[in-house]
N, C-alpha and C. Protein backbone atom coordinates (compact mmCIF):
# COMPACT_ATOMS: atom_id res chain seq x y z
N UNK A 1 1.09 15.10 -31.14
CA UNK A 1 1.41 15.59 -32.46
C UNK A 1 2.72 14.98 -32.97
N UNK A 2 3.33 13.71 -32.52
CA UNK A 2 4.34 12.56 -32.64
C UNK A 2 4.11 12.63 -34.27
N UNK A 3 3.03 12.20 -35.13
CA UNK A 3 2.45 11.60 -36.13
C UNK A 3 1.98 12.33 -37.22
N UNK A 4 1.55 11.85 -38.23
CA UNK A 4 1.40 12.46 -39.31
C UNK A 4 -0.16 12.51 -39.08
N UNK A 5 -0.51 12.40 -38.03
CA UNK A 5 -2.29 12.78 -38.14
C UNK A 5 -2.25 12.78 -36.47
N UNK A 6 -3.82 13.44 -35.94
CA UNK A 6 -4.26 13.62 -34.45
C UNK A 6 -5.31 13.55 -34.91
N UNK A 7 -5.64 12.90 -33.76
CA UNK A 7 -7.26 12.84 -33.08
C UNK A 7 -7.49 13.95 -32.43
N UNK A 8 -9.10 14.91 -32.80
CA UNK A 8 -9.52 15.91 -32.19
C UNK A 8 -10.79 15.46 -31.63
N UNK A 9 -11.47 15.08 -31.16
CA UNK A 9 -12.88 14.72 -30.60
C UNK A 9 -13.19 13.81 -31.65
N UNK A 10 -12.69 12.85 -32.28
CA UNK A 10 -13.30 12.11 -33.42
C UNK A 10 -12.87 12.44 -34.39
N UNK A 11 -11.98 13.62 -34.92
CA UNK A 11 -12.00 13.52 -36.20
C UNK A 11 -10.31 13.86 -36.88
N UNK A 12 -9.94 12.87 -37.67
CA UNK A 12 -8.73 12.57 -37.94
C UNK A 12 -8.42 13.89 -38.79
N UNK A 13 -7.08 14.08 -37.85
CA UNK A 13 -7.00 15.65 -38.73
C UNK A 13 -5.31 15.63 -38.93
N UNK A 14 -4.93 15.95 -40.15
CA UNK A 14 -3.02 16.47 -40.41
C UNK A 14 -2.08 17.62 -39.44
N UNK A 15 -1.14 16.70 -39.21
CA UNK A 15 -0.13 17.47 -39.26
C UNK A 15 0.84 18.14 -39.87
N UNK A 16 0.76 19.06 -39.82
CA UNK A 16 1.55 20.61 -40.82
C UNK A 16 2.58 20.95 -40.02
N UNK A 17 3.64 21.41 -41.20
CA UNK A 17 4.82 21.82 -40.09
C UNK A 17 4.78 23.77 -40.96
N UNK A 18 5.19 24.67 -39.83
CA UNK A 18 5.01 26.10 -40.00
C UNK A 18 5.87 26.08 -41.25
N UNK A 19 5.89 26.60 -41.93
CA UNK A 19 6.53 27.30 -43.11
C UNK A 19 8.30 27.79 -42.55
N UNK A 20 8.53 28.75 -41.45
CA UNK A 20 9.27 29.60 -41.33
C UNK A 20 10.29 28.54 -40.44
N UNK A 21 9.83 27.82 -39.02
CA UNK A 21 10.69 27.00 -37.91
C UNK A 21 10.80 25.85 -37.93
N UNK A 22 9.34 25.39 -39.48
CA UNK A 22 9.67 23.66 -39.58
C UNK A 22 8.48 23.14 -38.31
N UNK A 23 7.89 24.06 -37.12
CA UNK A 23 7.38 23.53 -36.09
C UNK A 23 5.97 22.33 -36.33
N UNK A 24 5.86 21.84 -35.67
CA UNK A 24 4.36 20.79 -35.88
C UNK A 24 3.01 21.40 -35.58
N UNK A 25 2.13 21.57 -36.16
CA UNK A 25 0.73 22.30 -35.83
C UNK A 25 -0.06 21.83 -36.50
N UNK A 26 -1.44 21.82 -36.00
CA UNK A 26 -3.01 21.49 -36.29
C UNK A 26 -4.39 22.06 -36.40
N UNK A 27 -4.70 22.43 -37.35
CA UNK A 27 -5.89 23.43 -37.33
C UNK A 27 -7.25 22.46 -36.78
N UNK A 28 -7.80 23.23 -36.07
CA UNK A 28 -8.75 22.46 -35.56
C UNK A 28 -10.01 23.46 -35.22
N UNK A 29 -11.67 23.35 -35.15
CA UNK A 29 -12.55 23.85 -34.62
C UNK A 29 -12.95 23.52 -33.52
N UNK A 30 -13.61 23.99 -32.52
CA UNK A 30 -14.23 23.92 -31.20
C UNK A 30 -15.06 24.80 -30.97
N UNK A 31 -16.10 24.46 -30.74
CA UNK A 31 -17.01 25.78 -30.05
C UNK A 31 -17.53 26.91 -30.89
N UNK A 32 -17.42 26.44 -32.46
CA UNK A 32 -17.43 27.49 -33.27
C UNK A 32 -16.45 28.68 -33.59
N UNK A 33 -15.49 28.08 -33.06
CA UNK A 33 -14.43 28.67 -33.53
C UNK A 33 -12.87 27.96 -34.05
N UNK A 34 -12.11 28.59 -34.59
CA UNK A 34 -10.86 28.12 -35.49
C UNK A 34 -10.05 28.15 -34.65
N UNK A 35 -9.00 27.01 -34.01
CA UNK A 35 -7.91 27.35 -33.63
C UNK A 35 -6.44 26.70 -34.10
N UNK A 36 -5.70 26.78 -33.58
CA UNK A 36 -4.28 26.76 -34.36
C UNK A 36 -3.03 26.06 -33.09
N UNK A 37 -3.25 24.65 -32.83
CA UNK A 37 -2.16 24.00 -32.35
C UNK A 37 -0.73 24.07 -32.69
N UNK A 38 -0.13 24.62 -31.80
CA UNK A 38 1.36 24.63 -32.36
C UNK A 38 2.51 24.38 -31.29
N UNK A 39 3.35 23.26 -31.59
CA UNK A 39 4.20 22.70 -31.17
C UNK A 39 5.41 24.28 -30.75
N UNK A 40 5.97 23.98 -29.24
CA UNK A 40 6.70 24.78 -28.92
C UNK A 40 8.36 24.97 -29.22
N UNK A 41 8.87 25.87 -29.71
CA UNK A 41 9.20 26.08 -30.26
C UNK A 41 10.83 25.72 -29.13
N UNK A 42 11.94 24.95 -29.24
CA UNK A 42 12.37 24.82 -28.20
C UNK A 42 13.69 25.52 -27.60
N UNK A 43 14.00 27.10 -29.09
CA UNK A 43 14.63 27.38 -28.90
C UNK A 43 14.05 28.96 -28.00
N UNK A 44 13.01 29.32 -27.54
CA UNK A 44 12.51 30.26 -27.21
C UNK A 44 12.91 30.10 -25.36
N UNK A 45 13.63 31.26 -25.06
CA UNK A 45 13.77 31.50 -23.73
C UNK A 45 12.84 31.63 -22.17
N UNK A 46 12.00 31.20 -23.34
CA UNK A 46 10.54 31.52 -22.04
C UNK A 46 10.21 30.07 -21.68
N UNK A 47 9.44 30.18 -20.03
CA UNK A 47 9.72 28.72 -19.48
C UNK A 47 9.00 27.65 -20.53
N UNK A 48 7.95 27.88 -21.11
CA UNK A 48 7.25 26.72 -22.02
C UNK A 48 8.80 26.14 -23.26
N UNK A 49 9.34 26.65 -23.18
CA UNK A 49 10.94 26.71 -23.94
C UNK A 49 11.76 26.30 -23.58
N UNK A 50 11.78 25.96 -22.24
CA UNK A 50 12.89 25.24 -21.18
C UNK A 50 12.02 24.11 -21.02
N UNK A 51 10.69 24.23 -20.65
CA UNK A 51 10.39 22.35 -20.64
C UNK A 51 10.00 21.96 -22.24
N UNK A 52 9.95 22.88 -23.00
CA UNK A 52 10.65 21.29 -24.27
C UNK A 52 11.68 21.27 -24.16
N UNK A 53 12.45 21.73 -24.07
CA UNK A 53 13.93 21.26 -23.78
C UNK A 53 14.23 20.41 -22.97
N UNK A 54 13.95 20.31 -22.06
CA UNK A 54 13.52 19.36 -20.83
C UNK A 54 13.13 17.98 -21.40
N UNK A 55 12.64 17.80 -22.20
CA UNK A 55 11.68 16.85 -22.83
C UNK A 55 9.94 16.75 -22.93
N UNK A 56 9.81 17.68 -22.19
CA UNK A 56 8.11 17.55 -22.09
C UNK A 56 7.87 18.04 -23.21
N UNK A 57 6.58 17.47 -23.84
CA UNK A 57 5.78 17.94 -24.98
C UNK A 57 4.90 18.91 -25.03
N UNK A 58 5.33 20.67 -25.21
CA UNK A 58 4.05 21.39 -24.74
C UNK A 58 3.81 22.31 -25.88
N UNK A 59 2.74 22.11 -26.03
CA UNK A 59 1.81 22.82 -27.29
C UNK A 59 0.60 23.79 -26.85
N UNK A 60 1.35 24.90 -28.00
CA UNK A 60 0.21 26.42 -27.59
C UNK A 60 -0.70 26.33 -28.47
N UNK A 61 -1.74 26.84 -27.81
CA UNK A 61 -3.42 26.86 -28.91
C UNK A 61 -3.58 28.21 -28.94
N UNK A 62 -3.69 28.49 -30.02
CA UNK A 62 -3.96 29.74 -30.90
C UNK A 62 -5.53 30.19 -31.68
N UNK A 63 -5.97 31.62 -30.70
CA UNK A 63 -7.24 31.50 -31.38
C UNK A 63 -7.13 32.25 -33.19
N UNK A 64 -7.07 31.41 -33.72
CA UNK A 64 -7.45 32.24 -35.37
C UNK A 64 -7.38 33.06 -35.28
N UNK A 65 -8.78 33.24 -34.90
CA UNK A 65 -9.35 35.05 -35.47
C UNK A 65 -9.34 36.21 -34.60
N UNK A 66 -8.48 35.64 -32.84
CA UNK A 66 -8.04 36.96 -32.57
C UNK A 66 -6.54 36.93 -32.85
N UNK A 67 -5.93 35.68 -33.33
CA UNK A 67 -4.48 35.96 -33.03
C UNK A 67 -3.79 35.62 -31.83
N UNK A 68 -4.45 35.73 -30.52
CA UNK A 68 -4.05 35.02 -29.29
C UNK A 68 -3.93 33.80 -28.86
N UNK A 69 -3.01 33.66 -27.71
CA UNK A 69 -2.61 32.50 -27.17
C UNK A 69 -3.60 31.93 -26.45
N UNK A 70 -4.67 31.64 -26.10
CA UNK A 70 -5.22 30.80 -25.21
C UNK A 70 -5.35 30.03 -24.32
N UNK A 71 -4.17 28.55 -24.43
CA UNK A 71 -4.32 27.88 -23.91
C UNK A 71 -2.81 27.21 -24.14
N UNK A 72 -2.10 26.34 -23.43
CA UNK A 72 -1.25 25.63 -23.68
C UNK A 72 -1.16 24.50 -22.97
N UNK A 73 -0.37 23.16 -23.43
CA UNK A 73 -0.41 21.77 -23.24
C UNK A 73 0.72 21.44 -22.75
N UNK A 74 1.32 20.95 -21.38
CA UNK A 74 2.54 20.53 -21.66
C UNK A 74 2.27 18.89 -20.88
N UNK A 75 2.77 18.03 -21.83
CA UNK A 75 2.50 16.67 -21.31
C UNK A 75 1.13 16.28 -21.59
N UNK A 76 0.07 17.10 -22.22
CA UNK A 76 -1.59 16.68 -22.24
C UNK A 76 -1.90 17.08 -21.24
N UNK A 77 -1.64 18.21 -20.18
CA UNK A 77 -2.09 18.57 -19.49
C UNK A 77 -2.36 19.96 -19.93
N UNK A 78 -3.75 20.50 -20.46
CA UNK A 78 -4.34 21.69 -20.13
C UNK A 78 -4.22 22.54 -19.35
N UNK A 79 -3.93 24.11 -19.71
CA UNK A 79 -4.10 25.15 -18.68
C UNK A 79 -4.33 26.02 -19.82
N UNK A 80 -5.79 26.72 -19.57
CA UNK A 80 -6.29 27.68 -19.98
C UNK A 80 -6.01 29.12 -19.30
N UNK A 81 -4.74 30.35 -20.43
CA UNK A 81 -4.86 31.28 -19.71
C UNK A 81 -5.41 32.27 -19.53
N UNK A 82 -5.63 32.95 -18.50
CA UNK A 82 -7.12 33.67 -17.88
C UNK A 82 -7.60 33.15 -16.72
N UNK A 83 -7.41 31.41 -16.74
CA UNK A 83 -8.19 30.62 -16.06
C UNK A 83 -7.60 30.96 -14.13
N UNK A 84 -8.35 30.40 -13.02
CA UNK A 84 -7.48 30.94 -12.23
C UNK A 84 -6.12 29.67 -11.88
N UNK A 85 -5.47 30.18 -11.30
CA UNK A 85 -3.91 29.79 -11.14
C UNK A 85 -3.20 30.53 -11.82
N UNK A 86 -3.73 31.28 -13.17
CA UNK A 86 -2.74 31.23 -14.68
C UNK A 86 -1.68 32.21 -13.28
N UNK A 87 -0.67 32.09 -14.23
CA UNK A 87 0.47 33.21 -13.50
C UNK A 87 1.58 33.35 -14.58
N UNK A 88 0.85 33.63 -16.10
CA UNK A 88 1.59 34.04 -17.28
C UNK A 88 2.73 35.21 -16.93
């Protein structure tokens, strides 16, 4: 999310910055559903907050229409939470 556009499975989609923190995010569908990429925020005290600070690039996926966190990216590496390992 470097750029003024991302690739989602093929399809060239904008980058938006939040209204309120300025942050970088991407609306995107999957699976029949809406979700909501959003660049981490790097002043937040929680560890996804210490590795952007760090420098790593980690981005939370947001489901729409419940409002929840799902999933997060740090470096392009996936971890779905729920999934096993998670240890939110």
């Amino acid at each position: 999310m470097d750029g003024d556009w991302v690739d989602v499975h093929g399809q060239r989609l904008r980058v938006r910055r939040t209204s309120a923190q300025r942050l970088r995010t991407v609306a995107f569908g999957m699976d029949g559903r809406d979700y909501q990429a959003i660049e981490q925020n790097r002043e937040k005290p929680s560890r996804w907050g210490q590795l952007a600070r760090d420098g790593h690039q980690v981005v939370q996926f947001k489901d729409v229409q419940t409002g929840r966190f799902v999933a997060v990216a740090v470096d392009s590496k996936v971890q779905v939470y729920g999934a096993v390992g998670d240890k939110r």
